[in-house]
C-alpha atoms as a PDB file:
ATOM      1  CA  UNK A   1      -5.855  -9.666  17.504  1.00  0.00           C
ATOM      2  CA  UNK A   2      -1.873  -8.421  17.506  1.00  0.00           C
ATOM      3  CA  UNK A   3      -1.140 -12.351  17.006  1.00  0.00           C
ATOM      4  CA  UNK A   4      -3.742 -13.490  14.520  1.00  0.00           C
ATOM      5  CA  UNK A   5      -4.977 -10.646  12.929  1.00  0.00           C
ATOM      6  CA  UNK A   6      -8.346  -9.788  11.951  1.00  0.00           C
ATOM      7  CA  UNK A   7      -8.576 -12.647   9.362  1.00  0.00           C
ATOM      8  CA  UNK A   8      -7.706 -14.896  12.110  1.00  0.00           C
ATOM      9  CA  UNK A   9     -10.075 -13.197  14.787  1.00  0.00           C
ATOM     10  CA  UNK A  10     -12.988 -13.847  11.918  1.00  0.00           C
ATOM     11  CA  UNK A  11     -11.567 -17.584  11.742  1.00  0.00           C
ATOM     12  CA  UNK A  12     -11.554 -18.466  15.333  1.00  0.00           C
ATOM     13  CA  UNK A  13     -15.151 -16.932  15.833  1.00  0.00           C
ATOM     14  CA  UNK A  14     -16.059 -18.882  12.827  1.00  0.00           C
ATOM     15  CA  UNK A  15     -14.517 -22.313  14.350  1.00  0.00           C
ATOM     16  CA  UNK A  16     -16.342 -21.774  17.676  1.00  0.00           C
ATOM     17  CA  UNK A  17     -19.600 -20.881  16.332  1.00  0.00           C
ATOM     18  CA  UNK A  18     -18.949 -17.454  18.136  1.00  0.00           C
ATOM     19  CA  UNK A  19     -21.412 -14.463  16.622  1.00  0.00           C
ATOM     20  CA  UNK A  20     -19.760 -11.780  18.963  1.00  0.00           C
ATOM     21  CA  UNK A  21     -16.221 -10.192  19.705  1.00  0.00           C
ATOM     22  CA  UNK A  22     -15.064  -8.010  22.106  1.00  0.00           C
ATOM     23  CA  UNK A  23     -12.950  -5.684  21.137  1.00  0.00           C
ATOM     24  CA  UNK A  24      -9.846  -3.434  23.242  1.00  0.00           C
ATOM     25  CA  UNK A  25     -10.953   0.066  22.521  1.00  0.00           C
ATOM     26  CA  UNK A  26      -7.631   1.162  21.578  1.00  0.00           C
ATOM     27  CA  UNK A  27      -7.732  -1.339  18.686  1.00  0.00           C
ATOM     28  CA  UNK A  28     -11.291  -0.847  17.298  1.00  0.00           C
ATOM     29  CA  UNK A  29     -11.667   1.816  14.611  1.00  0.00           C
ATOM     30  CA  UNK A  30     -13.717   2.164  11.797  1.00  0.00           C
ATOM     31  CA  UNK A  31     -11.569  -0.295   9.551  1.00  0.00           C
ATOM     32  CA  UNK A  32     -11.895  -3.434  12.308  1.00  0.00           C
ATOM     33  CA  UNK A  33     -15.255  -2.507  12.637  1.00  0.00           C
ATOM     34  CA  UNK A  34     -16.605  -2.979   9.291  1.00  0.00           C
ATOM     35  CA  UNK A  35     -14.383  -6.282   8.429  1.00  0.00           C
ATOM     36  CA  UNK A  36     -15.590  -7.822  11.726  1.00  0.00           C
ATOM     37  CA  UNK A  37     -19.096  -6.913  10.576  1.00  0.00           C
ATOM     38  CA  UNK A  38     -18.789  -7.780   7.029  1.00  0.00           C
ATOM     39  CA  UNK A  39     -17.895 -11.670   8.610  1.00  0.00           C
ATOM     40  CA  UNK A  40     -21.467 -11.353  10.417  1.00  0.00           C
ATOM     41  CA  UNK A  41     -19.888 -10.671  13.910  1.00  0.00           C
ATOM     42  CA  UNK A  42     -21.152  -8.562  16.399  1.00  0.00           C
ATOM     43  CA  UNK A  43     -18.590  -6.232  18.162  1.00  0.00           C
ATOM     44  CA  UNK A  44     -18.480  -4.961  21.177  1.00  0.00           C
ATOM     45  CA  UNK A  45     -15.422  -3.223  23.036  1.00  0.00           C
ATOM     46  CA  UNK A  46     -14.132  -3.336  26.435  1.00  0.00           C
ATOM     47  CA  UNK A  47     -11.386  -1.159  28.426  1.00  0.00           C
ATOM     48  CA  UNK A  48     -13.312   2.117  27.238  1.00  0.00           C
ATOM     49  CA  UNK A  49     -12.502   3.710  30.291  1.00  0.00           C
ATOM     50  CA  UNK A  50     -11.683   7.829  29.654  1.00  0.00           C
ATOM     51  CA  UNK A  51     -14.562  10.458  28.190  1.00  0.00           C
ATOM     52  CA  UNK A  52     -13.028  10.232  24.811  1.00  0.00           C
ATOM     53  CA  UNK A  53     -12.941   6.859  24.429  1.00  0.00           C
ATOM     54  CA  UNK A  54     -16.572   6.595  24.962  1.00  0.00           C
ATOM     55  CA  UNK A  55     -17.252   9.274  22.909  1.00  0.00           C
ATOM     56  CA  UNK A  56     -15.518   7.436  20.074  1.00  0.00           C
ATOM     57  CA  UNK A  57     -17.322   4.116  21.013  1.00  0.00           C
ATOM     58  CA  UNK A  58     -21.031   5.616  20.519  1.00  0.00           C
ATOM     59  CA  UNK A  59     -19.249   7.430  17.455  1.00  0.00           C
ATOM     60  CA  UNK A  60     -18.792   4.221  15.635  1.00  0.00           C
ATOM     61  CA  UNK A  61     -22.131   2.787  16.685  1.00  0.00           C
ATOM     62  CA  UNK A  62     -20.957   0.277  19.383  1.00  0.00           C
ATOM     63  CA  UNK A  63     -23.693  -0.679  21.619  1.00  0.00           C
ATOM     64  CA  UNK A  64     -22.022  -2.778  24.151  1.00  0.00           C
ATOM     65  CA  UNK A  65     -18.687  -2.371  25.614  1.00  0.00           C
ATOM     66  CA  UNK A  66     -17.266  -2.166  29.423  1.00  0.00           C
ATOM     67  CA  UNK A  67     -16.077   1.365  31.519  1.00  0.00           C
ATOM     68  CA  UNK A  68     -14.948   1.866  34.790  1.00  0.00           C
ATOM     69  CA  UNK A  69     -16.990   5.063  34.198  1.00  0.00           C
ATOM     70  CA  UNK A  70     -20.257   4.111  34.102  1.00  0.00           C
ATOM     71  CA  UNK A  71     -21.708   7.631  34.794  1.00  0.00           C
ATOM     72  CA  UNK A  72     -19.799   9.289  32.573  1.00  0.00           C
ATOM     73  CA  UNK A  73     -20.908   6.974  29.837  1.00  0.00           C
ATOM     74  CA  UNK A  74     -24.103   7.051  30.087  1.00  0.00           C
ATOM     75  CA  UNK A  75     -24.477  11.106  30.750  1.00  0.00           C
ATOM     76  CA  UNK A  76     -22.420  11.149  27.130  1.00  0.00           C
ATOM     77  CA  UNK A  77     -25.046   8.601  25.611  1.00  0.00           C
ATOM     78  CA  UNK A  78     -27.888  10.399  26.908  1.00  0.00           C
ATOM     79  CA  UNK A  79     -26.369  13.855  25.440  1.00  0.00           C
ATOM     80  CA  UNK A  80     -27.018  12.211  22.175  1.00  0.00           C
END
């Protein structure tokens, strides 16, 4: 995304036929998440991998994304 930008992610996906993007946590926010939307993408994130980052995952409404923490994901998504 650093390289091509979010224009460019949408473009690629778009070129490929691909309806879903993952996303490095770090990089996904509220902004990215509603432009990759808006182009019809799915998002998902991966590298969530400390409480608050999975906190701020389910936060924005992302469904899918990877953890080295499985437990502790799924204890904060059943909190919910």
């Amino acid at each position: 995304m650093d390289d091509i930008g979010l224009d460019g992610v949408v473009a690629a996906a778009e070129a490929h036929a691909i309806g879903h993007v993952g996303i490095r946590a770090p990089r996904l926010d509220a902004r990215v998440l509603a432009h990759l939307r808006a182009a019809g993408l799915g998002v998902g994130a991966w590298a969530v991998n400390d409480a608050d980052s999975v906190r701020r995952m389910l936060d924005l409404g992302i469904k899918v994304f990877t953890t080295d923490i499985p437990t502790t994901a799924l204890a904060l998504r059943a909190a919910r």
